[in-house]
N, C-alpha and C. Protein backbone atom coordinates (compact mmCIF):
# COMPACT_ATOMS: atom_id res chain seq x y z
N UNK A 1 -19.22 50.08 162.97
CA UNK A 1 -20.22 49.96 164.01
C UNK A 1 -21.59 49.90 163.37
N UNK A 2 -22.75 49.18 163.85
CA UNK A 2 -23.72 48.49 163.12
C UNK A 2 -24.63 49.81 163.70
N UNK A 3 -25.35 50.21 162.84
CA UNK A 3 -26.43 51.17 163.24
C UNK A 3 -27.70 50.85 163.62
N UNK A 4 -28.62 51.26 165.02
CA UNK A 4 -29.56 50.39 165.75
C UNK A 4 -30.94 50.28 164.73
N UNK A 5 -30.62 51.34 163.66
CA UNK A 5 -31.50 51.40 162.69
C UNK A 5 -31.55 50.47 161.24
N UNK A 6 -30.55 49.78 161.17
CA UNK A 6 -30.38 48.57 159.76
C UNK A 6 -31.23 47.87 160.00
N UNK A 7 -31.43 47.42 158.98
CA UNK A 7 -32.73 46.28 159.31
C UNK A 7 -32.36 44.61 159.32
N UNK A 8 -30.75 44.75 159.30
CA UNK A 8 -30.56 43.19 160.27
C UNK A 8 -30.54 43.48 161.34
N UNK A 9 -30.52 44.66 162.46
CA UNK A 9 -30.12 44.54 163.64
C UNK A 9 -32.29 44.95 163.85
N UNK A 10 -32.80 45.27 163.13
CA UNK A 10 -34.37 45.39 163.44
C UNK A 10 -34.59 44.21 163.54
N UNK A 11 -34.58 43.62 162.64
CA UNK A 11 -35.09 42.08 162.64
C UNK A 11 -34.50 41.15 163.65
N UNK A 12 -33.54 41.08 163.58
CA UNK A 12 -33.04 40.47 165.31
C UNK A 12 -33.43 40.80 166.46
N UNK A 13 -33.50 42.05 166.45
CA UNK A 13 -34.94 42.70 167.86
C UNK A 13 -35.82 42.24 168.18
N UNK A 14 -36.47 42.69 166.69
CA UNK A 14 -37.79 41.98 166.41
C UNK A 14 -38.08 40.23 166.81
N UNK A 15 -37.29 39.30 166.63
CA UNK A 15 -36.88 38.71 166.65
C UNK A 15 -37.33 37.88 168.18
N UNK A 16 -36.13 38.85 169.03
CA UNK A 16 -35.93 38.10 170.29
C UNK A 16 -36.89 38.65 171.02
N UNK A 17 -37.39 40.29 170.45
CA UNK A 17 -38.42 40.09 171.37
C UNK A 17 -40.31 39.68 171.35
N UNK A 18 -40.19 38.87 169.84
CA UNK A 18 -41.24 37.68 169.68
C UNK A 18 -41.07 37.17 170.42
N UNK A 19 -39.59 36.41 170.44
CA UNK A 19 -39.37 35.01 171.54
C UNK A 19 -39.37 34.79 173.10
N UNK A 20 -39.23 36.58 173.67
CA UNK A 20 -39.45 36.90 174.76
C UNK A 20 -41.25 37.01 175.32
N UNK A 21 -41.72 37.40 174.21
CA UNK A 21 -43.23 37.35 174.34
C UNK A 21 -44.00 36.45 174.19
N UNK A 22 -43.38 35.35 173.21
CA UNK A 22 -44.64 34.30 173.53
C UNK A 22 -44.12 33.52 174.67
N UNK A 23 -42.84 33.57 175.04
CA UNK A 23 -42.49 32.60 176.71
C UNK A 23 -43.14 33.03 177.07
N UNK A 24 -43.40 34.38 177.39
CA UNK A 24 -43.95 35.19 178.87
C UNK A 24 -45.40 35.00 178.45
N UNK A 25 -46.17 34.51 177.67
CA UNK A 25 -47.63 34.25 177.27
C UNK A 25 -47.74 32.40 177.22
N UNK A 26 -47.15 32.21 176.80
CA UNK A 26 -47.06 30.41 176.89
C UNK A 26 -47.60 30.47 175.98
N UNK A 27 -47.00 30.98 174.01
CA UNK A 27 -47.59 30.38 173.23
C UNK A 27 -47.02 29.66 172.29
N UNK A 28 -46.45 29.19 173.04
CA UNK A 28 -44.91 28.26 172.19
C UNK A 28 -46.26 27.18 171.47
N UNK A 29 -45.71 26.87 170.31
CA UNK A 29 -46.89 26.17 169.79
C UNK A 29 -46.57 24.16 170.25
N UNK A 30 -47.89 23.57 170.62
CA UNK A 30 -47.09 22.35 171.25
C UNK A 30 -46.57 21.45 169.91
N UNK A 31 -46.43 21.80 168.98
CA UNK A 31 -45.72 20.60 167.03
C UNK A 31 -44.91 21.33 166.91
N UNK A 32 -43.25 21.59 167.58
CA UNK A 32 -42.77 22.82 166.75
C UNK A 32 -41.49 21.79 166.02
N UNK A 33 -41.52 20.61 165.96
CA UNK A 33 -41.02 19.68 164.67
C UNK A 33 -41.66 19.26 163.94
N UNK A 34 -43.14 19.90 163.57
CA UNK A 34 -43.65 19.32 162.55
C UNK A 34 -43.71 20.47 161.53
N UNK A 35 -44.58 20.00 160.43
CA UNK A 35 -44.52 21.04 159.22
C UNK A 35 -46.13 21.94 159.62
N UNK A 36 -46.48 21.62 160.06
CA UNK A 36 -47.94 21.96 160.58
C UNK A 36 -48.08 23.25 160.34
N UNK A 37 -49.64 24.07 160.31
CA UNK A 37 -49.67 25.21 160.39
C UNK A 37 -49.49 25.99 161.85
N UNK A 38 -49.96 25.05 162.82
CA UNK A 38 -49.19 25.49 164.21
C UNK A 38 -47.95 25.24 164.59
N UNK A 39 -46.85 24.51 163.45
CA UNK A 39 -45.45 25.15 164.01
C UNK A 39 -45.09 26.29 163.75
N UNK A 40 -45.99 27.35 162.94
CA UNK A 40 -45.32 28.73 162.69
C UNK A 40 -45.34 29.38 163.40
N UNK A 41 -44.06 30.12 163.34
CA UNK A 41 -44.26 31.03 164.42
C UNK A 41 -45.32 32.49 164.41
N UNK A 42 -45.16 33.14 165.43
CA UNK A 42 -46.11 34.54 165.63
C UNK A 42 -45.87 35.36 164.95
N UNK A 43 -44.20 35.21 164.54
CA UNK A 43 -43.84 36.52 163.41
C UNK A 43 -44.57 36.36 162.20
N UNK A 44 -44.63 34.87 161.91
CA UNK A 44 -44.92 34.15 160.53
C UNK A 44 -46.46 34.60 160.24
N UNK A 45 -47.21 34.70 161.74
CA UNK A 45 -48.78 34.45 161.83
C UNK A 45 -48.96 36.20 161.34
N UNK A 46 -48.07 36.74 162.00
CA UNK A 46 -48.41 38.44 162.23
C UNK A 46 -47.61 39.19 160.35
N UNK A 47 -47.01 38.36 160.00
CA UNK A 47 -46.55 39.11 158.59
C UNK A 47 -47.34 38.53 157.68
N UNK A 48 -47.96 37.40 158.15
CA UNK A 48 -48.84 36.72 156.74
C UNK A 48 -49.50 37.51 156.33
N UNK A 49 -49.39 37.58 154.54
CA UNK A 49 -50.37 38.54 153.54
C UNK A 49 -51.48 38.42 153.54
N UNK A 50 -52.23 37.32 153.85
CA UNK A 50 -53.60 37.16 153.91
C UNK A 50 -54.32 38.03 155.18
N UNK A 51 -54.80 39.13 154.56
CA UNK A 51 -55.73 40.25 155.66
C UNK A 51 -56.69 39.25 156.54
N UNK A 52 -57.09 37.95 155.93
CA UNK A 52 -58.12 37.16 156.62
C UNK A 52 -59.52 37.87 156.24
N UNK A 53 -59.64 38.70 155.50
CA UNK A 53 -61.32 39.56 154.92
C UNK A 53 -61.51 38.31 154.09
N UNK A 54 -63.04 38.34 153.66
CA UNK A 54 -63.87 37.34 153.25
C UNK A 54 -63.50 37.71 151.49
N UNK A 55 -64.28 36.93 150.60
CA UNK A 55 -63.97 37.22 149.40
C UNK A 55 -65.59 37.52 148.61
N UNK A 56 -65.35 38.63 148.15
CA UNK A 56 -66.60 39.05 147.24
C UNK A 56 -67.73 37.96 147.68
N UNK A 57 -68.42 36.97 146.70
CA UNK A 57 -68.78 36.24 146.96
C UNK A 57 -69.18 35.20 148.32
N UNK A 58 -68.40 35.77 148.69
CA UNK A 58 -68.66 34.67 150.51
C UNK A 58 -69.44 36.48 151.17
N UNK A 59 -68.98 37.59 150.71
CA UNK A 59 -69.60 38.60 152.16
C UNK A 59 -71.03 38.86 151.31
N UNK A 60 -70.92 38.33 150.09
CA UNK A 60 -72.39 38.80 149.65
C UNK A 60 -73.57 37.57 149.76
N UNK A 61 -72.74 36.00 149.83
CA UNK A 61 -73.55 35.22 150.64
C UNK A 61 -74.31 35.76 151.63
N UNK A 62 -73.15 36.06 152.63
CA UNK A 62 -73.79 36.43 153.99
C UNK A 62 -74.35 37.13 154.24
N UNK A 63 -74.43 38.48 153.30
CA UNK A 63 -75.35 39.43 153.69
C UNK A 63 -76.44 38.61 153.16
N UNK A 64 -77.19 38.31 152.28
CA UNK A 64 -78.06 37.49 151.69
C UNK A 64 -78.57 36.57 152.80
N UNK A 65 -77.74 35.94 153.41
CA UNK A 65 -78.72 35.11 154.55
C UNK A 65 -78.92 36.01 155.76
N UNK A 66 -77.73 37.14 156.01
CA UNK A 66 -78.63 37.83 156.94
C UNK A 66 -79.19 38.66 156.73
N UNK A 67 -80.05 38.74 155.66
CA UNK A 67 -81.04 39.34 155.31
C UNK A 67 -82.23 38.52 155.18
N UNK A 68 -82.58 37.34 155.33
CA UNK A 68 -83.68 36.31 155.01
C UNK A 68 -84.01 36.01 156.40
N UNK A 69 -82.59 36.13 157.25
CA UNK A 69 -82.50 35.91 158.54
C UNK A 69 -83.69 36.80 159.47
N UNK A 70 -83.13 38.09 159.11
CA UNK A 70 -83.55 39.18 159.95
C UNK A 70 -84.96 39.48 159.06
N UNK A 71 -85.64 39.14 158.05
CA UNK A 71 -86.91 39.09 157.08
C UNK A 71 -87.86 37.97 158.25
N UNK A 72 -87.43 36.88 158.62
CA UNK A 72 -88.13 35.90 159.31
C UNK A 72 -88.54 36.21 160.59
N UNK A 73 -87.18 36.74 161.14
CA UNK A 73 -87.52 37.42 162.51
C UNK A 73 -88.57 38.23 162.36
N UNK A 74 -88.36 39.77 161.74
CA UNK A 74 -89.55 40.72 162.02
C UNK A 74 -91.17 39.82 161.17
N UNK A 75 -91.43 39.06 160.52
CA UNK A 75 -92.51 38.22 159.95
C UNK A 75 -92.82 37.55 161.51
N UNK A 76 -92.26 36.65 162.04
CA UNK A 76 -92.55 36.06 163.25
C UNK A 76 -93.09 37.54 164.16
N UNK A 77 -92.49 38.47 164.75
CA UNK A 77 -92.98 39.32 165.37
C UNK A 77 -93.99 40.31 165.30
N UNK A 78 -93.99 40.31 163.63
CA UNK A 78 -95.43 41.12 163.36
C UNK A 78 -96.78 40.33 163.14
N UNK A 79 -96.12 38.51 162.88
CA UNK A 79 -97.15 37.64 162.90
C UNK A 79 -97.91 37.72 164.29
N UNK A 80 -96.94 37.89 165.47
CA UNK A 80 -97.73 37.68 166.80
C UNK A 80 -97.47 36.24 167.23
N UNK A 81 -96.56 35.59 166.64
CA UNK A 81 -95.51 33.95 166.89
C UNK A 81 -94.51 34.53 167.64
N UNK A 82 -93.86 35.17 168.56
CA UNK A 82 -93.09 35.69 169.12
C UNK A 82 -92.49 34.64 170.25
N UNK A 83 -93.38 33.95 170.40
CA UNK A 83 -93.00 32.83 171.18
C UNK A 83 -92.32 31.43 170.23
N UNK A 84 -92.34 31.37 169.09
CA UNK A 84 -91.77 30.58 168.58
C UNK A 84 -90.14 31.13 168.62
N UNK A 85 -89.76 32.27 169.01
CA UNK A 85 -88.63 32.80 169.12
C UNK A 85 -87.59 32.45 170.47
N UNK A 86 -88.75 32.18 171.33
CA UNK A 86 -87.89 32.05 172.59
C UNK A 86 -87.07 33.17 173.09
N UNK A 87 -88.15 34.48 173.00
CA UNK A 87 -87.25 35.71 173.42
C UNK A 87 -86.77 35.76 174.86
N UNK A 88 -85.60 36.06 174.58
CA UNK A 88 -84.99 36.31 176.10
C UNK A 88 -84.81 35.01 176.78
N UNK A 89 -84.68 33.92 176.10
CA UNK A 89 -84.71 32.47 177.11
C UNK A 89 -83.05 32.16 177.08
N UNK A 90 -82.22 32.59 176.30
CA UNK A 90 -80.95 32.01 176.25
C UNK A 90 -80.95 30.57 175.36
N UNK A 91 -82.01 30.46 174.70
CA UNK A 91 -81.83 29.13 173.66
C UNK A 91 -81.98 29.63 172.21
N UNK A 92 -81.37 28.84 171.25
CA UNK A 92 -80.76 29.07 169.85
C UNK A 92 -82.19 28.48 169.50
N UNK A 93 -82.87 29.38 168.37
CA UNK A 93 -83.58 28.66 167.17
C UNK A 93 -83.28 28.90 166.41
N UNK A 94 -83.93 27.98 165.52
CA UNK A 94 -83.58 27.82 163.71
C UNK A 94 -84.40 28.65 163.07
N UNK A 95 -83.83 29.52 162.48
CA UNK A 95 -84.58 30.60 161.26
C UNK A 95 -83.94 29.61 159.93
N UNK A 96 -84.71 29.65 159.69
CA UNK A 96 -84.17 28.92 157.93
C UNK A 96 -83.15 27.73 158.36
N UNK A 97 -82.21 28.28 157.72
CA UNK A 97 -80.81 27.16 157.87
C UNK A 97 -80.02 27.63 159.05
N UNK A 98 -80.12 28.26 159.83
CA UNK A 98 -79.49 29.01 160.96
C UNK A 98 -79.72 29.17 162.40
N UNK A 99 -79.27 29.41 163.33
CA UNK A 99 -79.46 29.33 164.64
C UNK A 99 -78.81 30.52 165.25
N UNK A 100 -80.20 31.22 165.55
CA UNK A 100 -79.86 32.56 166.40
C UNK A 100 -80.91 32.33 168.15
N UNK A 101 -80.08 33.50 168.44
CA UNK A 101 -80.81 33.35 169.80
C UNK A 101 -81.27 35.14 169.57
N UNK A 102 -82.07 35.29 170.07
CA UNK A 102 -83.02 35.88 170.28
C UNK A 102 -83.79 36.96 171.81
N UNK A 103 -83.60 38.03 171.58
CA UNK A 103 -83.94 38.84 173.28
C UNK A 103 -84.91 39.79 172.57
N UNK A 104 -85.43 40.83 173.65
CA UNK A 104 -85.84 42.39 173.62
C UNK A 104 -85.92 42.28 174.89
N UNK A 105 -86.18 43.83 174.78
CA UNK A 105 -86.35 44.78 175.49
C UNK A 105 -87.24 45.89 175.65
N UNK A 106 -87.81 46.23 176.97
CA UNK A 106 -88.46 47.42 176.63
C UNK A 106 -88.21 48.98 176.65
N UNK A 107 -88.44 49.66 176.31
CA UNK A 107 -87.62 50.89 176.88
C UNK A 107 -88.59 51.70 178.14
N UNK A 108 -87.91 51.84 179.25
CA UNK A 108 -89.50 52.66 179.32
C UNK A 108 -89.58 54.32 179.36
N UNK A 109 -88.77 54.94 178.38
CA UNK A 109 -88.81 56.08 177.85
C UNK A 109 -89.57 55.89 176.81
N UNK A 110 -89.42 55.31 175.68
CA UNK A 110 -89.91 55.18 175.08
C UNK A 110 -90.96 54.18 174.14
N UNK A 111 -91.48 54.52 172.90
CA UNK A 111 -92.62 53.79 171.99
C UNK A 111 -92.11 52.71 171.89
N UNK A 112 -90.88 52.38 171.54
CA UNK A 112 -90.25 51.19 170.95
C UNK A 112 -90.06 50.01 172.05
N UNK A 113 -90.17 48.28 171.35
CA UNK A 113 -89.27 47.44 171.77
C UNK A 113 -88.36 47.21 170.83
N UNK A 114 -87.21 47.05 171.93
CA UNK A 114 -85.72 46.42 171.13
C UNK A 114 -86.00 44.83 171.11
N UNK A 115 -86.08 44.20 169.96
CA UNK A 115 -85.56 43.33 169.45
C UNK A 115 -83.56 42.86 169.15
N UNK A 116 -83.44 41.86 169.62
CA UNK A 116 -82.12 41.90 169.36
C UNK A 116 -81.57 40.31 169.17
N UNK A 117 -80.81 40.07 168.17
CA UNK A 117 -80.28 38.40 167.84
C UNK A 117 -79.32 38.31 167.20
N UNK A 118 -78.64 37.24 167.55
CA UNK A 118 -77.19 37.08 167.00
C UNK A 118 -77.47 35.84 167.27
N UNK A 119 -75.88 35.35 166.09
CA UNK A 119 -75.93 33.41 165.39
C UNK A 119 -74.76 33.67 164.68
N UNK A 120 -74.51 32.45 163.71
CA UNK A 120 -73.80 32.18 163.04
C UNK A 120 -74.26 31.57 161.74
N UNK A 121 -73.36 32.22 160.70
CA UNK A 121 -73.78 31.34 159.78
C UNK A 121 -72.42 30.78 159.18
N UNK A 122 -72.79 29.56 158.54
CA UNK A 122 -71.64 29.15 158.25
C UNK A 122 -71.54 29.16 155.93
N UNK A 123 -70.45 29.51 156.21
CA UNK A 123 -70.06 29.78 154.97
C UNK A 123 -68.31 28.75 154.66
N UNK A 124 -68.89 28.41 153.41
CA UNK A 124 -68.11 26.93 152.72
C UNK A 124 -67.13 28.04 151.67
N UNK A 125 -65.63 27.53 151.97
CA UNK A 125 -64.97 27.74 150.78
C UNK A 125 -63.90 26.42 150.49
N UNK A 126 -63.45 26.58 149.60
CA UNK A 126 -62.86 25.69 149.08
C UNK A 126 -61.47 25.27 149.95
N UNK A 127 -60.87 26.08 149.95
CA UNK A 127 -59.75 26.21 150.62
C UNK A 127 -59.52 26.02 152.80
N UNK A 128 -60.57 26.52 152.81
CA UNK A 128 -60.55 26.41 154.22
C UNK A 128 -61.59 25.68 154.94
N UNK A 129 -63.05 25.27 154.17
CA UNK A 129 -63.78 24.44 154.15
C UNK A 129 -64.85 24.99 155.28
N UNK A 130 -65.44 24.27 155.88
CA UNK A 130 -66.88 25.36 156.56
C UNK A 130 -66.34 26.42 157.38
N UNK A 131 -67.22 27.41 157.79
CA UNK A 131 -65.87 28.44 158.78
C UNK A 131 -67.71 29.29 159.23
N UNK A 132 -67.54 29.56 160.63
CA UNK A 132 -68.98 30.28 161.13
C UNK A 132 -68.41 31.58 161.32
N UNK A 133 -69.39 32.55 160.24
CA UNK A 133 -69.45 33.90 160.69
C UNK A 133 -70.34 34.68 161.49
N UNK A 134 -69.82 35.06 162.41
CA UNK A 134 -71.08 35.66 163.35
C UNK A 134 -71.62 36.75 162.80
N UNK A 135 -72.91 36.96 163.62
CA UNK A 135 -74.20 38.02 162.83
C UNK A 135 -74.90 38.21 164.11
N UNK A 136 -75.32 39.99 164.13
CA UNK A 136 -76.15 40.49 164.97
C UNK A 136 -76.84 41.35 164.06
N UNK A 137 -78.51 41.69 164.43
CA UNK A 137 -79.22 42.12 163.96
C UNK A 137 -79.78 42.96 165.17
N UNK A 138 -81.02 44.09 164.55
CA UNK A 138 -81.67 44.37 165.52
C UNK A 138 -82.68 44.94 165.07
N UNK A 139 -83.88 45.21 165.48
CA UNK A 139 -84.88 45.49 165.31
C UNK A 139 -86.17 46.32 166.11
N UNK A 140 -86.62 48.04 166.01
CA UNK A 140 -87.22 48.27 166.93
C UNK A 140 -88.96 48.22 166.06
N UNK A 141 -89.59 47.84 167.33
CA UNK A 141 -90.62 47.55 167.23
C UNK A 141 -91.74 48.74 167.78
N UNK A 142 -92.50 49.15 167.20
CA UNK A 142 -92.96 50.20 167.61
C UNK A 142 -94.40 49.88 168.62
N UNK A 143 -94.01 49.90 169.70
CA UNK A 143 -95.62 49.59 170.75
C UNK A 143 -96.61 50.54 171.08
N UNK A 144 -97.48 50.63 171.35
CA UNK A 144 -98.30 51.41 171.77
C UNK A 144 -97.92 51.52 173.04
N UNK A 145 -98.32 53.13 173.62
CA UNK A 145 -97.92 53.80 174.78
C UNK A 145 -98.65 52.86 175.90
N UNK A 146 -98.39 52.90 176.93
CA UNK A 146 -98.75 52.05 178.02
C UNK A 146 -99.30 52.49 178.91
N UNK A 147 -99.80 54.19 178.91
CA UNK A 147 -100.73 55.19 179.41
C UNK A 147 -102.28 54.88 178.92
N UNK A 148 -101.98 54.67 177.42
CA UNK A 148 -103.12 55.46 176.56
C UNK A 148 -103.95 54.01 176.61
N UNK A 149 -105.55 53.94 176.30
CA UNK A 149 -106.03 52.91 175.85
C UNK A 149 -107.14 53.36 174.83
């Protein structure tokens, strides 16, 4: 008698109840006679060794641009160009090579405005070729009280 614990009778579990889950999700992939990377299956997608983390070099790119990124922003806001930002409009500008959109806020407890922006930057590797990593920043701005003059 086969014990529910062997790991041919796991893997057959395992198994059917992948095949029960992507019916009931509809993620049957639509190439499943081709060699494609979307004929693999979910087991294939969910055991693959690749963690998908960035590699040395690509996360220290990115910190590097979002750091030039978020350098431009607070320069524009302490310049008093704040309107070249399009705060709070819901439209993307270009900082350098990049496209963030751009808000604040005020508090009205407190000294500070919130600054706040997120974008993408895109980062090139060899293997997988351009790929956009998203980026949020933030920034408080210190205002003068709105009592005092």
């Amino acid at each position: 008698m086969a014990s529910f614990n062997s790991p041919s009778s796991d893997s057959a579990f395992d198994a059917v109840l992948l095949q029960n889950l992507m019916g009931r999700l509809h993620l049957r992939p639509p190439y499943l006679n081709t060699n494609s990377y979307l004929g693999e299956s979910l087991r294939d997608f969910l055991l693959f060794d690749d963690d998908g983390t960035l590699s040395e070099t690509e996360t220290s790119y990115i910190d590097s641009e979002e750091s030039k990124v978020e350098k431009e922003i607070i320069r524009f806001i302490h310049g008093g160009d704040v309107g070249t930002l399009k705060p709070n409009s819901g439209q993307s500008v270009a900082i350098g090579e990049h496209h963030m959109c751009v808000g604040f806020h005020d508090d009205s407890d407190s000294d500070y405005r919130v600054w706040e922006w997120h974008g993408h930057i895109m980062v090139y590797d060899e293997e997988n070729g351009y790929s956009p990593e998203y980026v949020y920043g933030n920034y408080f701005e210190r205002v003068p009280e709105k009592g005092k003059d």
